[in-house]
C-alpha atoms as a PDB file:
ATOM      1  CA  UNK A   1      18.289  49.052  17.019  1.00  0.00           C
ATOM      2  CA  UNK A   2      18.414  47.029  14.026  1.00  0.00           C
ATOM      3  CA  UNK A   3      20.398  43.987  12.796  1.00  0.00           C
ATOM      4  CA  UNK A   4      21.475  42.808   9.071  1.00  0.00           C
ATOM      5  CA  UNK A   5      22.494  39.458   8.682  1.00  0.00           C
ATOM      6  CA  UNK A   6      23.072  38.393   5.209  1.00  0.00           C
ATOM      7  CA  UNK A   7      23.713  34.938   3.924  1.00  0.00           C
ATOM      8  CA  UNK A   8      26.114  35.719   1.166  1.00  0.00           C
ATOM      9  CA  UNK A   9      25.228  32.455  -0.745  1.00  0.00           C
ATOM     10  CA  UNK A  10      22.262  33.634  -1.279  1.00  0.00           C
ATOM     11  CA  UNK A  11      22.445  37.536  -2.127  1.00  0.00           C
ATOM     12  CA  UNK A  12      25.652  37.187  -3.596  1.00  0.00           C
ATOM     13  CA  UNK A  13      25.445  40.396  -6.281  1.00  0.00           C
ATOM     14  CA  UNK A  14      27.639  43.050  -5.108  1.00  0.00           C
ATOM     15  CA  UNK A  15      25.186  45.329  -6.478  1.00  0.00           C
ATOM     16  CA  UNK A  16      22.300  44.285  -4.848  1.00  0.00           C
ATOM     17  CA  UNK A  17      23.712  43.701  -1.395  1.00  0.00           C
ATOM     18  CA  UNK A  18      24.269  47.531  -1.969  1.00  0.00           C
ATOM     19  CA  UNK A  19      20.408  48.275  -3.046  1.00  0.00           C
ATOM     20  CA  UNK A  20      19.143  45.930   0.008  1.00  0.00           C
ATOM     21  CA  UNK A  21      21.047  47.908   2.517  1.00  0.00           C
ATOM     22  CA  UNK A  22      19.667  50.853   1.289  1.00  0.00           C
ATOM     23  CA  UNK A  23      16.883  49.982   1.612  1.00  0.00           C
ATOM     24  CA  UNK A  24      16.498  48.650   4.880  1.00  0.00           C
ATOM     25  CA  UNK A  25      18.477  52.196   6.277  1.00  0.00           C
ATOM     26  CA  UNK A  26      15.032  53.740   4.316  1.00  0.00           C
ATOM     27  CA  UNK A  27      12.724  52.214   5.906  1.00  0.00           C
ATOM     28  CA  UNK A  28      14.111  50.711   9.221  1.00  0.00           C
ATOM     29  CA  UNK A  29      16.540  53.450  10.101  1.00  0.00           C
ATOM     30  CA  UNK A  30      20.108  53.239  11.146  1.00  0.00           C
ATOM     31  CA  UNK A  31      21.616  49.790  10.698  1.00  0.00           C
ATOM     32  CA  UNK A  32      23.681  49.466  14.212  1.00  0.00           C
ATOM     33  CA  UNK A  33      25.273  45.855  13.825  1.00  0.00           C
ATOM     34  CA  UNK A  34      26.035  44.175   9.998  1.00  0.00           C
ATOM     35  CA  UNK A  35      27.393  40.646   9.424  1.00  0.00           C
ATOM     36  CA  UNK A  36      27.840  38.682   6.036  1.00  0.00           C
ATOM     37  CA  UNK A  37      27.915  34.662   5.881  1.00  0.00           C
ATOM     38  CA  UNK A  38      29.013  32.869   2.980  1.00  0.00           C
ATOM     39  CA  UNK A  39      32.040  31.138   1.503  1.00  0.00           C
ATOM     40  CA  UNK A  40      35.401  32.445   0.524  1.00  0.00           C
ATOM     41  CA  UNK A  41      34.822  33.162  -2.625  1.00  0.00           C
ATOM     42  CA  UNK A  42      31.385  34.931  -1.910  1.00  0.00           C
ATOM     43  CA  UNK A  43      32.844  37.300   0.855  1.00  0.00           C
ATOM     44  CA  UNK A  44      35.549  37.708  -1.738  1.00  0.00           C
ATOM     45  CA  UNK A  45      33.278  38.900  -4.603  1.00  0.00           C
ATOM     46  CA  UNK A  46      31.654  41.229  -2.073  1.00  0.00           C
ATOM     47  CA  UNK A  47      34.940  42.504  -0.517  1.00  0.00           C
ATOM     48  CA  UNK A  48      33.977  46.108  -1.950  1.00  0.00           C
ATOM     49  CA  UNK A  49      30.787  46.165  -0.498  1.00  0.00           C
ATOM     50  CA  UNK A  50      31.480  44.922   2.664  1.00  0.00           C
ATOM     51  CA  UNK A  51      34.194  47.364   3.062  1.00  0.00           C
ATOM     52  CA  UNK A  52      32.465  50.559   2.476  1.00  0.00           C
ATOM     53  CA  UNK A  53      29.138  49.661   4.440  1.00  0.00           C
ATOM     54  CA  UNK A  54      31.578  48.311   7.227  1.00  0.00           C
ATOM     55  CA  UNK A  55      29.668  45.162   7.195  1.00  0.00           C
ATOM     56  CA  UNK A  56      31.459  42.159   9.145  1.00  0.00           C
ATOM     57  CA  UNK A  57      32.787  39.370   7.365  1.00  0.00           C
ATOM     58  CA  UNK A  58      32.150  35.765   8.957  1.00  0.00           C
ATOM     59  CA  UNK A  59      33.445  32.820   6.447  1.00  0.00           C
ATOM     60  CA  UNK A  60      32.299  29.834   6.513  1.00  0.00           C
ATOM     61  CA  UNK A  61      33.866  26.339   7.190  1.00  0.00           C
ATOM     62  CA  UNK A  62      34.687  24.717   3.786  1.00  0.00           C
ATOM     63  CA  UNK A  63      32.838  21.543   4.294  1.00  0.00           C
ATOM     64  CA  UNK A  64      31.005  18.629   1.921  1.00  0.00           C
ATOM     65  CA  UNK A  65      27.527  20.654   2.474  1.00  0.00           C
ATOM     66  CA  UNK A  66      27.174  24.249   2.891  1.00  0.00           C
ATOM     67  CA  UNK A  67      26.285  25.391   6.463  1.00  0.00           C
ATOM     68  CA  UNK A  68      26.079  28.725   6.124  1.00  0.00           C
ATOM     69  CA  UNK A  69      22.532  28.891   7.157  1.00  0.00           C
ATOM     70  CA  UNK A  70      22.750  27.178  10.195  1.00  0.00           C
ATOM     71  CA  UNK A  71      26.018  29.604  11.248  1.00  0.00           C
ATOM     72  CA  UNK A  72      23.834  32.834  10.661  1.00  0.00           C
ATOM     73  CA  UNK A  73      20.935  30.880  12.526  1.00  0.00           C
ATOM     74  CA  UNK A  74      22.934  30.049  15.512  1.00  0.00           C
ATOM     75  CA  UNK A  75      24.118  33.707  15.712  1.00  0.00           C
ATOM     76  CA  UNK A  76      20.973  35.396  15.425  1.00  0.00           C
ATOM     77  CA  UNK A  77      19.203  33.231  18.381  1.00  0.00           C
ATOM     78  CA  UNK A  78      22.355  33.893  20.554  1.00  0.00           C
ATOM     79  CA  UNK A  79      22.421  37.543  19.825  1.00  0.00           C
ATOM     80  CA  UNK A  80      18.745  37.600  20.699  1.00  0.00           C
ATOM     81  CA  UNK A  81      19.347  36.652  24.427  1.00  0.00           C
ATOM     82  CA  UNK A  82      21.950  39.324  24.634  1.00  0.00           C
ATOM     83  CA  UNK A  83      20.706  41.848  27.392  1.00  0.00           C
ATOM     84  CA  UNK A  84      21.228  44.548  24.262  1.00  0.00           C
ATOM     85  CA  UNK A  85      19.377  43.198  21.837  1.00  0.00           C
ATOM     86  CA  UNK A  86      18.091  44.677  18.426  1.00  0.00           C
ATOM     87  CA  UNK A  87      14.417  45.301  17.728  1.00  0.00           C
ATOM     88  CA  UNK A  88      14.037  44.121  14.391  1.00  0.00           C
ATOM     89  CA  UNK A  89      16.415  41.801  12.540  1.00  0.00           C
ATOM     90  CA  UNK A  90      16.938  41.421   9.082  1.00  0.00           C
ATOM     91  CA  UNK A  91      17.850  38.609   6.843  1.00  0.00           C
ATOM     92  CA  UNK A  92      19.573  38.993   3.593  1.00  0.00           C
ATOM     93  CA  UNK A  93      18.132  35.780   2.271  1.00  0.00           C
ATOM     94  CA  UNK A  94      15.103  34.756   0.700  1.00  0.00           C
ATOM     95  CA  UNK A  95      15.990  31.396   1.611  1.00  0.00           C
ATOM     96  CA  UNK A  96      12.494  29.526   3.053  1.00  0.00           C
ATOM     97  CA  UNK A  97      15.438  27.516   5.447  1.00  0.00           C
ATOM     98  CA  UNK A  98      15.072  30.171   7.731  1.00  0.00           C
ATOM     99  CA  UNK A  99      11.286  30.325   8.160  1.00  0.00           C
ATOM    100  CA  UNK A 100      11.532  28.527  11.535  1.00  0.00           C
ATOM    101  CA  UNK A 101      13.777  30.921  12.660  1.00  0.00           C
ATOM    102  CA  UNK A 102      11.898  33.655  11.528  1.00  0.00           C
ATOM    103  CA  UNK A 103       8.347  32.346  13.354  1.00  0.00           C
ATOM    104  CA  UNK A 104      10.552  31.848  16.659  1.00  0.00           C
ATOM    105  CA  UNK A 105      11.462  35.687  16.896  1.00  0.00           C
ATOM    106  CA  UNK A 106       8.235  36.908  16.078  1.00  0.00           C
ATOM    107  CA  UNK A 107       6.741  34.934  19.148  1.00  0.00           C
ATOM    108  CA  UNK A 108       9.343  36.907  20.792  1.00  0.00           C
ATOM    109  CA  UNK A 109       8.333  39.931  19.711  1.00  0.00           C
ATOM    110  CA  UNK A 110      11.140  40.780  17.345  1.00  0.00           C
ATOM    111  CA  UNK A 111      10.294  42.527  14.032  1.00  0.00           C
ATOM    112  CA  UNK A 112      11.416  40.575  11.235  1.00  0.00           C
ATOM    113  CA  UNK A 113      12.716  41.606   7.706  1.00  0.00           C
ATOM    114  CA  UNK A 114      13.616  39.958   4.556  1.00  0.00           C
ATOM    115  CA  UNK A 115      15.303  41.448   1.397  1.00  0.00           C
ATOM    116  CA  UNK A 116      15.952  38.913  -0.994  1.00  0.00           C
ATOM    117  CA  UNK A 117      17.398  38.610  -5.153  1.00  0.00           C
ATOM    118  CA  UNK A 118      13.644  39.103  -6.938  1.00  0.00           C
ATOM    119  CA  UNK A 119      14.452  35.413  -8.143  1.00  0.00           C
ATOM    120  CA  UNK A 120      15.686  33.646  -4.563  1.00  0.00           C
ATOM    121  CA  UNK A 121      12.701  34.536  -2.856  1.00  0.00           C
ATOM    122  CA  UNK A 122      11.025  31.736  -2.056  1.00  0.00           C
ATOM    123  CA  UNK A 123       6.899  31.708  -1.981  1.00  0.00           C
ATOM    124  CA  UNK A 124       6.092  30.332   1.264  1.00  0.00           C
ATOM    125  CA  UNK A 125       8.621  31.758   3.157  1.00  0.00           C
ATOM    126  CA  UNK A 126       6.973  35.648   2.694  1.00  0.00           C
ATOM    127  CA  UNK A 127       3.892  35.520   5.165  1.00  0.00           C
ATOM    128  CA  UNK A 128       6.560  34.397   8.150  1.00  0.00           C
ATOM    129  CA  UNK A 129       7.978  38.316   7.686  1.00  0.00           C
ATOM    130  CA  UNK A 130       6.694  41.265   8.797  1.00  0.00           C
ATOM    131  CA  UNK A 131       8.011  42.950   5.764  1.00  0.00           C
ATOM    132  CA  UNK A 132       9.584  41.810   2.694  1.00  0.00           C
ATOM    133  CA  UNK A 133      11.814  44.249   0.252  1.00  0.00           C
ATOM    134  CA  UNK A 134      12.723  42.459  -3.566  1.00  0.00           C
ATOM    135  CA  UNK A 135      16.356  43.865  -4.984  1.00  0.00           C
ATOM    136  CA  UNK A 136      17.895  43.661  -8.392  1.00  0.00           C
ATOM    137  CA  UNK A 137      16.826  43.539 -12.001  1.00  0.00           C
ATOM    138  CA  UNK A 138      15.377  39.716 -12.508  1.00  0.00           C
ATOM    139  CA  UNK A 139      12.850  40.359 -15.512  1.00  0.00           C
ATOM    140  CA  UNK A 140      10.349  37.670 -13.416  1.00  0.00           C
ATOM    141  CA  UNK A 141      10.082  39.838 -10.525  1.00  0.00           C
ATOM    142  CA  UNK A 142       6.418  40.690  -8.814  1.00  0.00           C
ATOM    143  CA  UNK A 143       4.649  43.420 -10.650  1.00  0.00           C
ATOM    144  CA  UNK A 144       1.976  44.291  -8.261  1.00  0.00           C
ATOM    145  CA  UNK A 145       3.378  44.055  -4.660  1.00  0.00           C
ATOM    146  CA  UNK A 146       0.974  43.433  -1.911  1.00  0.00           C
ATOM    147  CA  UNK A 147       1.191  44.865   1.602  1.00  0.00           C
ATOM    148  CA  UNK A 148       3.865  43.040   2.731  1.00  0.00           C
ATOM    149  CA  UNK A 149       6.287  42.771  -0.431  1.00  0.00           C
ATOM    150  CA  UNK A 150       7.545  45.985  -1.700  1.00  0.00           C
ATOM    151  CA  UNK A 151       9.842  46.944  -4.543  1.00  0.00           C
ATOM    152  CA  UNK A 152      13.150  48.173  -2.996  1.00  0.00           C
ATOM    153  CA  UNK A 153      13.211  51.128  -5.189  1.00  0.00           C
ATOM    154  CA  UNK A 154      10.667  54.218  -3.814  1.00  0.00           C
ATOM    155  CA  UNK A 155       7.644  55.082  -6.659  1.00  0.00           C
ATOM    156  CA  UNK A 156       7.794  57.896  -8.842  1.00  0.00           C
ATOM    157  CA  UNK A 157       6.251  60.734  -7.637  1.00  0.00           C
ATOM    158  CA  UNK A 158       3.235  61.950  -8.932  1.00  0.00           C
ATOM    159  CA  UNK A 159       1.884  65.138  -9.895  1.00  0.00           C
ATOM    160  CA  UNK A 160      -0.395  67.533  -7.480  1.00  0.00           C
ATOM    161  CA  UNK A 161      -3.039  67.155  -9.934  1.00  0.00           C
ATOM    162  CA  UNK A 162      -2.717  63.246 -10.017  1.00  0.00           C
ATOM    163  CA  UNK A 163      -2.991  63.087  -6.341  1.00  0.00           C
ATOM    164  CA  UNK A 164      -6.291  64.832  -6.149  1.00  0.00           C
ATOM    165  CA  UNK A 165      -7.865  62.135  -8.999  1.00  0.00           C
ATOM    166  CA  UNK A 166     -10.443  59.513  -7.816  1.00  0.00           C
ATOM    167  CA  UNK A 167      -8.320  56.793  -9.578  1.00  0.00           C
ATOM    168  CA  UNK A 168      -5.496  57.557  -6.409  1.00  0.00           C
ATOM    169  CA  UNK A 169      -8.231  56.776  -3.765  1.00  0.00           C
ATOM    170  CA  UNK A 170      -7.621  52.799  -4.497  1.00  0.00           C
ATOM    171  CA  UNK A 171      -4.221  53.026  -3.188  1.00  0.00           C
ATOM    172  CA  UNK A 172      -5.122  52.584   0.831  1.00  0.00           C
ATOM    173  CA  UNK A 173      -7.058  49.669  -0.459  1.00  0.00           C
ATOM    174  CA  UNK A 174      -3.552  47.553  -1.582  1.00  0.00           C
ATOM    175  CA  UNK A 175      -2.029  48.777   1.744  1.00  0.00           C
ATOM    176  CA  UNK A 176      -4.812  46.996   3.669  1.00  0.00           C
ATOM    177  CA  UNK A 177      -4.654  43.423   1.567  1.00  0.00           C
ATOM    178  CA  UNK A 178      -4.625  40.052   3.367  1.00  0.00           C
ATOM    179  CA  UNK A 179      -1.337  38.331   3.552  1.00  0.00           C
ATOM    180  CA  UNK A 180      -2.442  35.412   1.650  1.00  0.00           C
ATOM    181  CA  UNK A 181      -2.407  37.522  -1.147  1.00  0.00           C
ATOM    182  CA  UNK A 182       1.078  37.944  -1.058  1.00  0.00           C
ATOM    183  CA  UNK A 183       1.953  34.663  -1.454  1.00  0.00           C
ATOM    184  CA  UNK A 184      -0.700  34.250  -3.955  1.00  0.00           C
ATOM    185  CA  UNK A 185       0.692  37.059  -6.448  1.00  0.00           C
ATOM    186  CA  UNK A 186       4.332  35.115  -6.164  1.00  0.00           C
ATOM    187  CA  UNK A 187       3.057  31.602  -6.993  1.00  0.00           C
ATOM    188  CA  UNK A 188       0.902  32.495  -9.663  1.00  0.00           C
ATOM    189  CA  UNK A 189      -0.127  35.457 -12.012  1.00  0.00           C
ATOM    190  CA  UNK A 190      -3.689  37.277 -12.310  1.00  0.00           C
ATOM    191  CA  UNK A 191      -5.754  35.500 -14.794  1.00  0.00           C
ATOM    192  CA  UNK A 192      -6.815  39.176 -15.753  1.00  0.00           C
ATOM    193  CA  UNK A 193      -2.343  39.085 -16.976  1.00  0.00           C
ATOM    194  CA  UNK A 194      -2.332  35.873 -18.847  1.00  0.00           C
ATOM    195  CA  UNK A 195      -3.352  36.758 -22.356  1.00  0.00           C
ATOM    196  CA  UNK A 196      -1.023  40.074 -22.344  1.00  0.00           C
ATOM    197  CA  UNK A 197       1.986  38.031 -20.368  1.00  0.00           C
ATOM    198  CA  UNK A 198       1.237  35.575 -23.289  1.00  0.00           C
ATOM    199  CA  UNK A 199       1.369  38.486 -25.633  1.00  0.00           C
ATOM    200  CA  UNK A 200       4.199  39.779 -24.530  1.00  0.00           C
ATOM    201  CA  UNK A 201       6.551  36.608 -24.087  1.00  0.00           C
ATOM    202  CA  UNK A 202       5.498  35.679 -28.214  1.00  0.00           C
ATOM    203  CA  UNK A 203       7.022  39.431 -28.961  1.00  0.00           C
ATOM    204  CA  UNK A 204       9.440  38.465 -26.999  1.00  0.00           C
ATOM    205  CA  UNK A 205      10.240  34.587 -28.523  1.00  0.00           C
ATOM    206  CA  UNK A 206      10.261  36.391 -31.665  1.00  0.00           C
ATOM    207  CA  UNK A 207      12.600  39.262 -30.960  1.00  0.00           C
ATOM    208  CA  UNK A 208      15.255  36.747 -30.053  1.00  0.00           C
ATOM    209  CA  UNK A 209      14.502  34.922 -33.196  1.00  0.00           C
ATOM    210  CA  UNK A 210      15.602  37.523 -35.022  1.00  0.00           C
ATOM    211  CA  UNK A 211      18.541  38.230 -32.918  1.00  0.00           C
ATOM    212  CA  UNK A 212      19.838  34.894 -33.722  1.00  0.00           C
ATOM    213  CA  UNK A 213      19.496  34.711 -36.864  1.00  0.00           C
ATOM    214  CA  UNK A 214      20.927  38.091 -37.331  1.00  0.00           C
ATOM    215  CA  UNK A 215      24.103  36.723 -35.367  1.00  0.00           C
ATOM    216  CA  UNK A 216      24.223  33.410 -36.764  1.00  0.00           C
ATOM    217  CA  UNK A 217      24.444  35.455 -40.083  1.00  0.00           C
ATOM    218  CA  UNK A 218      27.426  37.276 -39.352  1.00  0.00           C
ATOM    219  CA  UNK A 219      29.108  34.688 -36.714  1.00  0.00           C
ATOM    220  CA  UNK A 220      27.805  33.871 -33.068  1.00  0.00           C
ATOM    221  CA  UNK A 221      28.205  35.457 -30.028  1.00  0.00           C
ATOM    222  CA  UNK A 222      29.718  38.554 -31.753  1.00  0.00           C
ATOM    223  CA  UNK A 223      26.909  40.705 -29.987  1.00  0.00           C
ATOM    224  CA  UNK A 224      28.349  39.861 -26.942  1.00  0.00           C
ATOM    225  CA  UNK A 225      31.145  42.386 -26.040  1.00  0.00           C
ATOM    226  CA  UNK A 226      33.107  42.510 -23.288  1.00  0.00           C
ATOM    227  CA  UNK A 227      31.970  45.204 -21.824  1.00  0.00           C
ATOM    228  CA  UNK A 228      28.167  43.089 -21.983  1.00  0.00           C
ATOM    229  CA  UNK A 229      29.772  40.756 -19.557  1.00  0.00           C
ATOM    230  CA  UNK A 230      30.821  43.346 -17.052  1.00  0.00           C
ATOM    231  CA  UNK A 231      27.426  44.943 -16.787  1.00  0.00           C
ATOM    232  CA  UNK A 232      25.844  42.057 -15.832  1.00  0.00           C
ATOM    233  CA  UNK A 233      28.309  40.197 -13.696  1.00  0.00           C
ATOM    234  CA  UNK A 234      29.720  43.532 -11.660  1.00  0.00           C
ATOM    235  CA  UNK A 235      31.784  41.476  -9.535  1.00  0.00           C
ATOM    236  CA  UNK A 236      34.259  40.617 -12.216  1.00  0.00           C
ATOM    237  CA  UNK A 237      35.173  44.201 -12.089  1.00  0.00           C
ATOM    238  CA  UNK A 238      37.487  43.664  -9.270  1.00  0.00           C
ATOM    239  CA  UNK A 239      39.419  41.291 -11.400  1.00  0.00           C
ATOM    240  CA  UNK A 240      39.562  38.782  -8.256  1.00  0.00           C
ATOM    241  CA  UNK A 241      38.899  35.142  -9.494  1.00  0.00           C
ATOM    242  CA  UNK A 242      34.877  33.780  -9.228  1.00  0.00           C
ATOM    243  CA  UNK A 243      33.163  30.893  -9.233  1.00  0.00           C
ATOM    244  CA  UNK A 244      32.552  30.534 -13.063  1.00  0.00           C
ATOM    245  CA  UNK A 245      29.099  28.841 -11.702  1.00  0.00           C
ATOM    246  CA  UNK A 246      27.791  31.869 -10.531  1.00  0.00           C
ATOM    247  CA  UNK A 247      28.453  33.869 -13.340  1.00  0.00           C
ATOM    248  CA  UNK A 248      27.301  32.144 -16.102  1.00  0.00           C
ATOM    249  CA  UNK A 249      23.812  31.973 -14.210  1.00  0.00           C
ATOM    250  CA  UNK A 250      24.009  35.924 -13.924  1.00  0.00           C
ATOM    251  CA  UNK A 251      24.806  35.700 -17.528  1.00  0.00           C
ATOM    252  CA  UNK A 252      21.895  33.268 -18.363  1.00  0.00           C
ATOM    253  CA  UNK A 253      19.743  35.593 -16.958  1.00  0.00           C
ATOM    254  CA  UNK A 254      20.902  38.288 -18.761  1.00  0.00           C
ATOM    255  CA  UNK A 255      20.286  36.287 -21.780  1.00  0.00           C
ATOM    256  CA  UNK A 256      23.718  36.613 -22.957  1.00  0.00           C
ATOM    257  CA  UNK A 257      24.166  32.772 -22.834  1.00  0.00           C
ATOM    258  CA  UNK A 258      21.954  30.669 -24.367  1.00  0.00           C
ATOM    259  CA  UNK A 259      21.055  27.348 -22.287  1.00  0.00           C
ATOM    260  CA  UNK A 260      23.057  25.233 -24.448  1.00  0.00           C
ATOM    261  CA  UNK A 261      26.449  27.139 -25.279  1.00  0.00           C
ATOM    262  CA  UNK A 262      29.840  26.713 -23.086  1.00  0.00           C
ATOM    263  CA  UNK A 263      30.357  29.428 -21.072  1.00  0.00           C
ATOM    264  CA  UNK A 264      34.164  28.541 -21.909  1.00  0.00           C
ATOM    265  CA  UNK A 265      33.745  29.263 -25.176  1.00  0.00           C
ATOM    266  CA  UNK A 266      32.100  32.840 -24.400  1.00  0.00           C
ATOM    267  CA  UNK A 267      35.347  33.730 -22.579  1.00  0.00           C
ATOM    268  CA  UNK A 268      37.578  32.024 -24.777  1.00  0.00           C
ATOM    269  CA  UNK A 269      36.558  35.237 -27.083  1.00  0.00           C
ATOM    270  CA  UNK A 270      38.253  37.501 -25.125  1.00  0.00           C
ATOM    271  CA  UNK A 271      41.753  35.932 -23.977  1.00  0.00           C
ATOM    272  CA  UNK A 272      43.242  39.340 -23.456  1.00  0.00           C
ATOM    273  CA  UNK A 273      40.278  40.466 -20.864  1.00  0.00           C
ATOM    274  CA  UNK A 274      38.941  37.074 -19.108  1.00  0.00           C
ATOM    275  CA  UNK A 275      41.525  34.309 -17.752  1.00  0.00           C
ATOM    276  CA  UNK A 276      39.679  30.394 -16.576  1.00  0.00           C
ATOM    277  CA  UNK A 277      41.333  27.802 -14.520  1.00  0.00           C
ATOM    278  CA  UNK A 278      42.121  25.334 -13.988  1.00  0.00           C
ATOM    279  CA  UNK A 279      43.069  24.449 -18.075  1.00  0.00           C
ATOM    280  CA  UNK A 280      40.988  21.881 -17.583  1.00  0.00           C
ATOM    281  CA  UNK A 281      37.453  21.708 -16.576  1.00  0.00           C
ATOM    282  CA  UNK A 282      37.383  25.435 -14.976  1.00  0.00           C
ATOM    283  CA  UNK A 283      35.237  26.532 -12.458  1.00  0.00           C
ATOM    284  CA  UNK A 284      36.700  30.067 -12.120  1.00  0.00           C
ATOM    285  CA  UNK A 285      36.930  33.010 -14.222  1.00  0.00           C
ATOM    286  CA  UNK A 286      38.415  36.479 -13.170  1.00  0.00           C
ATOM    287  CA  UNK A 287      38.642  39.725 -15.602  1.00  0.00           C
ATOM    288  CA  UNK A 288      41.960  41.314 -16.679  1.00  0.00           C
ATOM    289  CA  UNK A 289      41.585  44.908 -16.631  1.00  0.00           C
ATOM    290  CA  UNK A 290      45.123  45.415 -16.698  1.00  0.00           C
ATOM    291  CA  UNK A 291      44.590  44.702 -20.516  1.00  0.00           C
ATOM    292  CA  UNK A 292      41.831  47.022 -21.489  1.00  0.00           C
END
């Protein structure tokens, strides 16, 4: 039996709550008992997901300091006493709160699992896991996983003819690392990487260059459609309102926002698609699809 808790303040992507429970169905088999914690407006943004994978919504109390952790926490330990309880839990967090939580089940013989956003996961928190699985599209996710982290989507397959090639025969060898290792290849890169990572963010550094000069030539921000936004921040799609916060970060990201612009302003492009309140100082933003 197996157990997905997810703290929805943390893996908040529609999306990639999606990928992560595929995932853990892959490789952990059938998912008997699935709970979500977060905030109102997180469980709102996932109300989609949570209704096709019939995962069970448990909101948090709207307090000066977010709890959430400490509600999934108390849950998991009491459902862990419970004469039927699951082999192997999973957290939907990357969240190094929950380390001490984590150690205490293992002594108890539990299997543990993380899936964690590539960019939430949090270095010293992946050697308390038995198994960690990275979801979504962050550009500085971990190229080489160790034995213990793993990409959530499966490898390619390869040819017969690959298969039978010396080169294949090092594969066992990255199954069998150390677990240091892990947390060695998310703290820090391969000195071996650093002159083509170097390489690779000048291209980079000079691509955008160009792209803003190219847009501050024929007016900012006109590269930016619509349609840009929705891609990256999927949970706009529902046209329910969301915490502008968390979309401008997924936006940032995506490198449609530069550090210094006003996400306001970005919005304020499209009047007929994208409504902000309050008037004010708004810190929500919901999608009109109604007027595509």
């Amino acid at each position: 039996m197996t157990a997905f808790f997810i703290d929805a303040d943390n893996l908040c992507a529609p999306a990639w709550v999606e990928e992560a429970f595929r995932t853990l169905e892959q490789h952990e088999g059938s998912v008997s008992l699935r709970r979500a914690y977060g905030s109102a407006d997180k469980l709102k943004g996932l109300g989609e997901v949570l209704r096709t994978r019939m995962i069970r919504p448990y909101m948090n109390l709207s307090l000066t300091k977010n709890t959430t952790d400490v509600a999934l926490a108390v849950d998991v330990m009491e459902l862990s006493y419970e004469p039927s309880h699951p082999s192997t839990i999973a957290i939907g967090s990357g969240d190094a709160d929950f380390v001490p939580l984590v150690l205490r089940l293992r002594e108890r013989g539990f299997r543990m699992v993380c899936l964690s956003d590539r960019g939430k996961m949090a270095p010293e928190a992946v050697n308390a896991y038995d198994q960690v699985f990275l979801v979504g599209q962050e550009a500085d996710a971990v190229t080489e996983a160790p034995a213990a982290v793993q990409d959530a989507a499966p490898p390619a397959p390869r040819s017969p003819a690959a298969k039978k090639t010396p080169a294949r025969k090092t594969t066992p060898r990255k199954a069998a690392a150390p677990k240091p290792a892990v947390q060695a290849a998310l703290s820090r890169k391969a000195p071996a990487k650093k002159a083509a990572a170097k390489k690779v963010a000048s291209t980079t550094a000079a691509k955008a260059a160009d792209g803003r000069r190219a847009r501050s030539a024929s007016g900012a921000g006109e590269a930016v459609s619509v349609r840009n936004i929705l891609d990256h921040a999927p949970a706009l799609k529902a046209g329910q309102w969301q915490p502008l916060g968390d979309i401008v970060k997924l936006l940032h990201d995506a490198k449609l926002l530069g550090k210094n612009t006003a996400s306001t302003k970005l919005f304020k492009k499209f009047p007929d698609q994208f409504e902000l309140k309050p008037q004010t100082q708004p810190n929500a933003v919901r999608y009109l699809p109604e007027a595509r």
